[in-house]
Protein backbone atom coordinates (compact mmCIF):
# COMPACT_ATOMS: atom_id res chain seq x y z
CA UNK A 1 -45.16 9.46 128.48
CA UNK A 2 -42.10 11.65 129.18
CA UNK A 3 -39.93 8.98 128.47
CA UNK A 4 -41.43 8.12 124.66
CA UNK A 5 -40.91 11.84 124.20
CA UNK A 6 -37.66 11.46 125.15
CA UNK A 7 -36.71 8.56 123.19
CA UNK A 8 -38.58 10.36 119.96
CA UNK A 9 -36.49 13.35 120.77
CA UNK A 10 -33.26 11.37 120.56
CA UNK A 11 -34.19 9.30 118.00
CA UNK A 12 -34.56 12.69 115.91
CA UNK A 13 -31.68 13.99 116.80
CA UNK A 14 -29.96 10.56 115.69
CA UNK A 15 -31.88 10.89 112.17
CA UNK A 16 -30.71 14.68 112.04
CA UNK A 17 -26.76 13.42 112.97
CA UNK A 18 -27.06 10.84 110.24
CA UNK A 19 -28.28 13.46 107.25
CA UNK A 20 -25.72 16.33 108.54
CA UNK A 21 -22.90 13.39 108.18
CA UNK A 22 -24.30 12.44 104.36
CA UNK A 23 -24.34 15.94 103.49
CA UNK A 24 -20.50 16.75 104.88
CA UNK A 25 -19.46 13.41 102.78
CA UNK A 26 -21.52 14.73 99.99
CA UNK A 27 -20.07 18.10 99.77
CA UNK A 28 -16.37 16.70 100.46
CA UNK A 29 -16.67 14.28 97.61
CA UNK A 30 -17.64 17.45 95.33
CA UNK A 31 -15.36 19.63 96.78
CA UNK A 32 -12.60 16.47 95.82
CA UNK A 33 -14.37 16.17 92.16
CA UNK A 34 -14.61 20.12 91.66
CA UNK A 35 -10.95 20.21 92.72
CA UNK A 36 -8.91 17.28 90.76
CA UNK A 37 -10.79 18.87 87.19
CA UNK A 38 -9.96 22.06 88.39
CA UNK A 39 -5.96 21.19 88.90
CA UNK A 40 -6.20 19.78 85.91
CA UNK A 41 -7.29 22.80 83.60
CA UNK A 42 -5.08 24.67 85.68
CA UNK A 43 -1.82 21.94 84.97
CA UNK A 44 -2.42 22.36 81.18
CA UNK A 45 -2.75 25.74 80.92
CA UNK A 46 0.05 26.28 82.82
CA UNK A 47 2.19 24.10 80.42
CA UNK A 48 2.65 21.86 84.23
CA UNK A 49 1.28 19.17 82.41
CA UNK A 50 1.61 18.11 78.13
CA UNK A 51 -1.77 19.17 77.33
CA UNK A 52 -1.06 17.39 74.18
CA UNK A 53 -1.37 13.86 75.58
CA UNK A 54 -3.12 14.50 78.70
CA UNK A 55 -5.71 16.98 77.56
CA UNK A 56 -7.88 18.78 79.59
CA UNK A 57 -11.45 19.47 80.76
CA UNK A 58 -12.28 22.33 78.91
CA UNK A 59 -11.11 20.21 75.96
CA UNK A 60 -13.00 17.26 76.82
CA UNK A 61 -15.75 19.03 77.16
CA UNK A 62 -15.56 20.34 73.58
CA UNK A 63 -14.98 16.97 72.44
CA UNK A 64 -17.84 15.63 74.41
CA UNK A 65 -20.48 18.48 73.14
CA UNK A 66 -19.58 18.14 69.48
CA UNK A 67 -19.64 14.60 69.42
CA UNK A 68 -23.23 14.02 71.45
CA UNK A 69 -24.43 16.83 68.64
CA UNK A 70 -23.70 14.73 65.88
CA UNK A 71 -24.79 11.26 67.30
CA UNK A 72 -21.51 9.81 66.89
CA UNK A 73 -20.68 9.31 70.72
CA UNK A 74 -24.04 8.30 71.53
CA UNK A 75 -24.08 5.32 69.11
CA UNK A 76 -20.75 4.31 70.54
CA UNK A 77 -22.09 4.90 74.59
CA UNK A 78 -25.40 3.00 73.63
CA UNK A 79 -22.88 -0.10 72.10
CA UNK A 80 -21.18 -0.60 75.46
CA UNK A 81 -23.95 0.24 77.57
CA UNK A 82 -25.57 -2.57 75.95
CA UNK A 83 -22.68 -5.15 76.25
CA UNK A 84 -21.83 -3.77 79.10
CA UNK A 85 -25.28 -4.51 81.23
CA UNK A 86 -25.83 -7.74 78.81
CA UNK A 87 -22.15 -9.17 79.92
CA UNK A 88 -23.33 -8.16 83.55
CA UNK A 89 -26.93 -9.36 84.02
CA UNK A 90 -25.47 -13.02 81.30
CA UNK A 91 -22.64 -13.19 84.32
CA UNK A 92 -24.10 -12.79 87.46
CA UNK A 93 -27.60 -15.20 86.54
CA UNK A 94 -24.66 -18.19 85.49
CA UNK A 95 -23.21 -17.34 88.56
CA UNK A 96 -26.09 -18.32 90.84
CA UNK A 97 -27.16 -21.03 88.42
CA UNK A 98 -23.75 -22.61 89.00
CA UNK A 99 -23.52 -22.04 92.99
CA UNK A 100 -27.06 -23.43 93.12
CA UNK A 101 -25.92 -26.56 91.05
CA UNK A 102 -22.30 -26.96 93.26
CA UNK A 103 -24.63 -26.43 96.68
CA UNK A 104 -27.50 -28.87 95.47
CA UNK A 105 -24.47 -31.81 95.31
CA UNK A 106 -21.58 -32.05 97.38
CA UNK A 107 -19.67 -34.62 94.83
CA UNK A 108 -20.01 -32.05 92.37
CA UNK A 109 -19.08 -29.27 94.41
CA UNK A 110 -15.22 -31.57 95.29
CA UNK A 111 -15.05 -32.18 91.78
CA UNK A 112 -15.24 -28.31 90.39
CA UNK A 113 -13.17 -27.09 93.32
CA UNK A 114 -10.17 -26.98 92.15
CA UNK A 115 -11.29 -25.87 88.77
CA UNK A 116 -12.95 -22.91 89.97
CA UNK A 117 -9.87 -21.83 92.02
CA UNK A 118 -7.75 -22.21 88.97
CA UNK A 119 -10.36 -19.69 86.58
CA UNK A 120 -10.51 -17.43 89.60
CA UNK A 121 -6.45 -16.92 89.39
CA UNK A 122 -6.47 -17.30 85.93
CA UNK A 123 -6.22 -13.78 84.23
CA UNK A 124 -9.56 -14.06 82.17
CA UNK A 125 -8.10 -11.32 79.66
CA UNK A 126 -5.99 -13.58 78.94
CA UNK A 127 -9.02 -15.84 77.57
CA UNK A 128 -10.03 -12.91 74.76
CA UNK A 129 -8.04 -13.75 72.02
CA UNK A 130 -9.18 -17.37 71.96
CA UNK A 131 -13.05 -16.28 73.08
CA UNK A 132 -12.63 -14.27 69.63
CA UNK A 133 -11.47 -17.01 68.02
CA UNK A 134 -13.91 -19.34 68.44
CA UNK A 135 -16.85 -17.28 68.35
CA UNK A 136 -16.02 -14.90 65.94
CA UNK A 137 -16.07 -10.86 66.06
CA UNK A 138 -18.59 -8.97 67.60
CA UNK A 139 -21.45 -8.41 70.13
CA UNK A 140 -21.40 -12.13 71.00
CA UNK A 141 -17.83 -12.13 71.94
CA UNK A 142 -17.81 -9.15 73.56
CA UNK A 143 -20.28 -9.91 75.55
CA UNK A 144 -19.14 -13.23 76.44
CA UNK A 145 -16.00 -11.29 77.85
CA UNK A 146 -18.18 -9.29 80.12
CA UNK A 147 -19.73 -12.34 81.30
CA UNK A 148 -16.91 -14.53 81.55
CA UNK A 149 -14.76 -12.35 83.95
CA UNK A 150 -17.23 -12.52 86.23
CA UNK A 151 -19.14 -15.28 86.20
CA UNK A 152 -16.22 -17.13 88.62
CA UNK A 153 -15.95 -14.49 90.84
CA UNK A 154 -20.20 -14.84 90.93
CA UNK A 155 -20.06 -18.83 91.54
CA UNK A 156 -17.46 -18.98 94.41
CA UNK A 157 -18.95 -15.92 96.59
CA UNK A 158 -22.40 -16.82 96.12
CA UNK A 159 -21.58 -20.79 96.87
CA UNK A 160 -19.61 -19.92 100.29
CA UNK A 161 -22.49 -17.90 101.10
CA UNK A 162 -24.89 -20.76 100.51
CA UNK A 163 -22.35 -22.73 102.86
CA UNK A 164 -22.23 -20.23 105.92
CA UNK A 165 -26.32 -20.38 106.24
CA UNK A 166 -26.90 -20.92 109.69
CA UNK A 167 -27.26 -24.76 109.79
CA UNK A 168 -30.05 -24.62 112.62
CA UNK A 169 -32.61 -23.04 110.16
CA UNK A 170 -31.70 -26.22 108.04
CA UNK A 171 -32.16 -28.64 111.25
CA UNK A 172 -35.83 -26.97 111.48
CA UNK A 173 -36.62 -27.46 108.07
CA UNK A 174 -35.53 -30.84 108.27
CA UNK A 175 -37.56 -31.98 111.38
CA UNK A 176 -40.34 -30.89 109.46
CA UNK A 177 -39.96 -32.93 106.35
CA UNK A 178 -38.96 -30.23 104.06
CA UNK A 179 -36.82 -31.31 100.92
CA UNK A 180 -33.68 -30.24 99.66
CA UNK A 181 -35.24 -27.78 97.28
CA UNK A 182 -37.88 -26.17 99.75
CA UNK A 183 -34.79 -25.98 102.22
CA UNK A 184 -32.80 -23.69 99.34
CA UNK A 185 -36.15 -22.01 98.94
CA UNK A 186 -37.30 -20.90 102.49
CA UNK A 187 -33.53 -20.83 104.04
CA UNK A 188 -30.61 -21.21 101.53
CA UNK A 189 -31.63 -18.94 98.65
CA UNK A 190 -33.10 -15.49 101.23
CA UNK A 191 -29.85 -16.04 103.52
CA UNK A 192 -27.41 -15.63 100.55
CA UNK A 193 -29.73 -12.04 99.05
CA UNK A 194 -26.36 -9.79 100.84
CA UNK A 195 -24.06 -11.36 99.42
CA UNK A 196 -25.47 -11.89 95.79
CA UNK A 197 -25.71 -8.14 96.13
CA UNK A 198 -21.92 -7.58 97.35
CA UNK A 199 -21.47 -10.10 94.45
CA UNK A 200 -23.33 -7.22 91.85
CA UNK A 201 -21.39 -4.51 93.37
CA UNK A 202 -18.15 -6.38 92.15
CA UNK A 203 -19.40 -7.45 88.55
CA UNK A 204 -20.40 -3.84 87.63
CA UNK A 205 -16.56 -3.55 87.72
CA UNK A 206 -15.19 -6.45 86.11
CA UNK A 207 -18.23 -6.60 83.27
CA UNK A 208 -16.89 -2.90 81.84
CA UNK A 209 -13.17 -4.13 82.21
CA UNK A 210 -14.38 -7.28 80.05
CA UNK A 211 -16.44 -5.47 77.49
CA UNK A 212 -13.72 -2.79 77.21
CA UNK A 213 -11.26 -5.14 76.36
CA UNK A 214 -13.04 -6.65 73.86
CA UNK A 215 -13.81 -3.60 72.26
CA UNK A 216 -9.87 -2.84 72.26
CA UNK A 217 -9.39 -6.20 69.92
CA UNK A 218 -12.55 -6.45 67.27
CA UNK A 219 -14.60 -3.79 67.99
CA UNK A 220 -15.40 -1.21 65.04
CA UNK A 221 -17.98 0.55 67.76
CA UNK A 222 -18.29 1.82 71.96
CA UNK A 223 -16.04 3.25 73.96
CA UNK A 224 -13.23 0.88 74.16
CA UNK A 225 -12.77 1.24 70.09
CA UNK A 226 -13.01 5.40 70.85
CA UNK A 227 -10.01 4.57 73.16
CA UNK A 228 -8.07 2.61 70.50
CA UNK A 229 -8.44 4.95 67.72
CA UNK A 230 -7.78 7.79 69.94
CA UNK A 231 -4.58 6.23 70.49
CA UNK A 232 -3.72 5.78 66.82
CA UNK A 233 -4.77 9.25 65.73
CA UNK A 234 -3.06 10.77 68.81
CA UNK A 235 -6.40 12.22 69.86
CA UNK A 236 -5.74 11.85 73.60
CA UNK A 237 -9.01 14.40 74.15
CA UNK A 238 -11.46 11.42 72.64
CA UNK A 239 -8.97 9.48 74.60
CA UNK A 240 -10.13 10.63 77.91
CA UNK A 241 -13.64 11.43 77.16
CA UNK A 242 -14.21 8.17 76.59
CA UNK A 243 -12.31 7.45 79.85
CA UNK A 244 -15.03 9.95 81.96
CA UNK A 245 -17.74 8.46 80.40
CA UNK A 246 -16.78 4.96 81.37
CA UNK A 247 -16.30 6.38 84.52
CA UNK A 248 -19.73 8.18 85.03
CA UNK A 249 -21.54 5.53 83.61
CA UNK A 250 -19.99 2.76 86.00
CA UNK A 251 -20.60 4.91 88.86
CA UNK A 252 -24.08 4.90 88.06
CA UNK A 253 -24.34 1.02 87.39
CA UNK A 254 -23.11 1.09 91.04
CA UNK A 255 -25.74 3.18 92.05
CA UNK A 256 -28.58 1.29 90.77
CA UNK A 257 -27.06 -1.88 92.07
CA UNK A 258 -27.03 0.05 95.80
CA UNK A 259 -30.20 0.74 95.23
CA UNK A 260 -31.87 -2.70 94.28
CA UNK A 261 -30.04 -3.40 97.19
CA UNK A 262 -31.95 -1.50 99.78
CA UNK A 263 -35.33 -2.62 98.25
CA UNK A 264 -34.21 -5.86 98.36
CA UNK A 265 -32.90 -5.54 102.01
CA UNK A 266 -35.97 -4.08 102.92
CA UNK A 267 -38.43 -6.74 101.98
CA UNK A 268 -36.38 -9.77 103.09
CA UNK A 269 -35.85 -8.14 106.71
């Protein structure tokens, strides 16, 4: 009995260690937020800094209010939001669908090797102008460019993790009968969950670099055409709002993605 209170007792104390440390990393990463926007008010009204061309937050946040007030930044945010998640979710499902089809035949798999190493060095920016080309402007080739960029990235990590599946759960399977497609079901598929979700943390990146970029060459809406025609009316305030909102917004992707993460975890353990 004394010993289960002692083990509950240290057990709490581990629980009470673990909080303490999120809350120091918590307050250090606002302390680090609170501080770089501060500096940077500070720079440009000091004249440290061209306030001209790299604005500041006061300013930004000026730009920001007046703009959400009339409805013209929230039609552009909705625009990439919507490419953004389309390019992301369009991506990562190919992704799988592809590993799947390279780990269901091994031919196949030799065949589209060296193939898929080539698009994975290839700069897939690079691939806009003729994406545009041959599917025209807008949403549809805008999203394909979110997809695209990531959809390699998706096929190789989520094939070597079908690979690396502990090839004794395969043996059981195997001595029991079980086919090729119940093997991918019961073993394959569930041991590959981690990284298909290291694989989502990476495409939340790469899908707002694509869409972005798109938006830079045919877009007339979102954030990356904000960017571009802050550029050409020298509006470096719209400039960098734009630039935060990306930010935030990709920095809560991530979060969601963490957290499907954990409830996936949790009911695969």
């Amino acid at each position: 009995m004394v010993k289960h209170e002692s083990d509950r007792q240290l057990f709490e104390s581990y629980k009470r260690r673990i909080k303490r440390e999120k809350r120091v990393v918590y307050a250090c990463q606002l302390i680090m937020l609170v501080s770089v926007f501060g500096l940077w008010e500070l720079a440009s009204r000091m004249n440290w800094i061209d306030s001209l061309f790299f604005s500041s937050p006061s300013e930004v946040y000026h730009v920001l209010t007046k703009r959400f007030a009339d409805g013209t930044m929230l039609i552009h945010l909705q625009v990439t939001l919507l490419e953004t998640v389309a390019g992301f979710l369009i991506g990562t499902i190919l992704g799988i669908i592809m590993a799947t089809i390279l780990w269901s035949s091994e031919r196949f798999s030799r065949i589209m090797h060296p193939y898929l190493v080539v698009m994975k060095a290839m700069p897939k920016v690079a691939l806009a102008p003729i994406i545009i080309v041959a599917i025209g402007s807008g949403y549809v080739s805008i999203i394909t460019m979110g997809a695209i960029i990531s959809v390699v990235i998706t096929t190789l990590v989520v094939y070597s993790a079908f690979r690396k599946v502990d090839p004794n759960y395969i043996k059981v399977l195997k001595s029991f009968k079980a086919s090729r497609g119940q093997i991918f079901k019961e073993a394959v598929f569930p041991a590959a969950i981690p990284a298909m979700i290291s694989t989502l943390k990476v495409n939340v990146s790469l899908s707002w670099v694509g869409v972005v970029v798109g938006e830079f060459l045919v877009s007339r809406e979102g954030l990356g055409y904000l960017i571009v025609y802050g550029f050409q009316a020298f509006n470096f305030s719209l400039v960098m709002s734009s630039l935060i909102l990306i930010a935030i917004f990709a920095a809560l992707m991530y979060k969601v993605v963490e957290r499907i993460e954990k409830t996936l975890l949790k009911h695969t353990q």
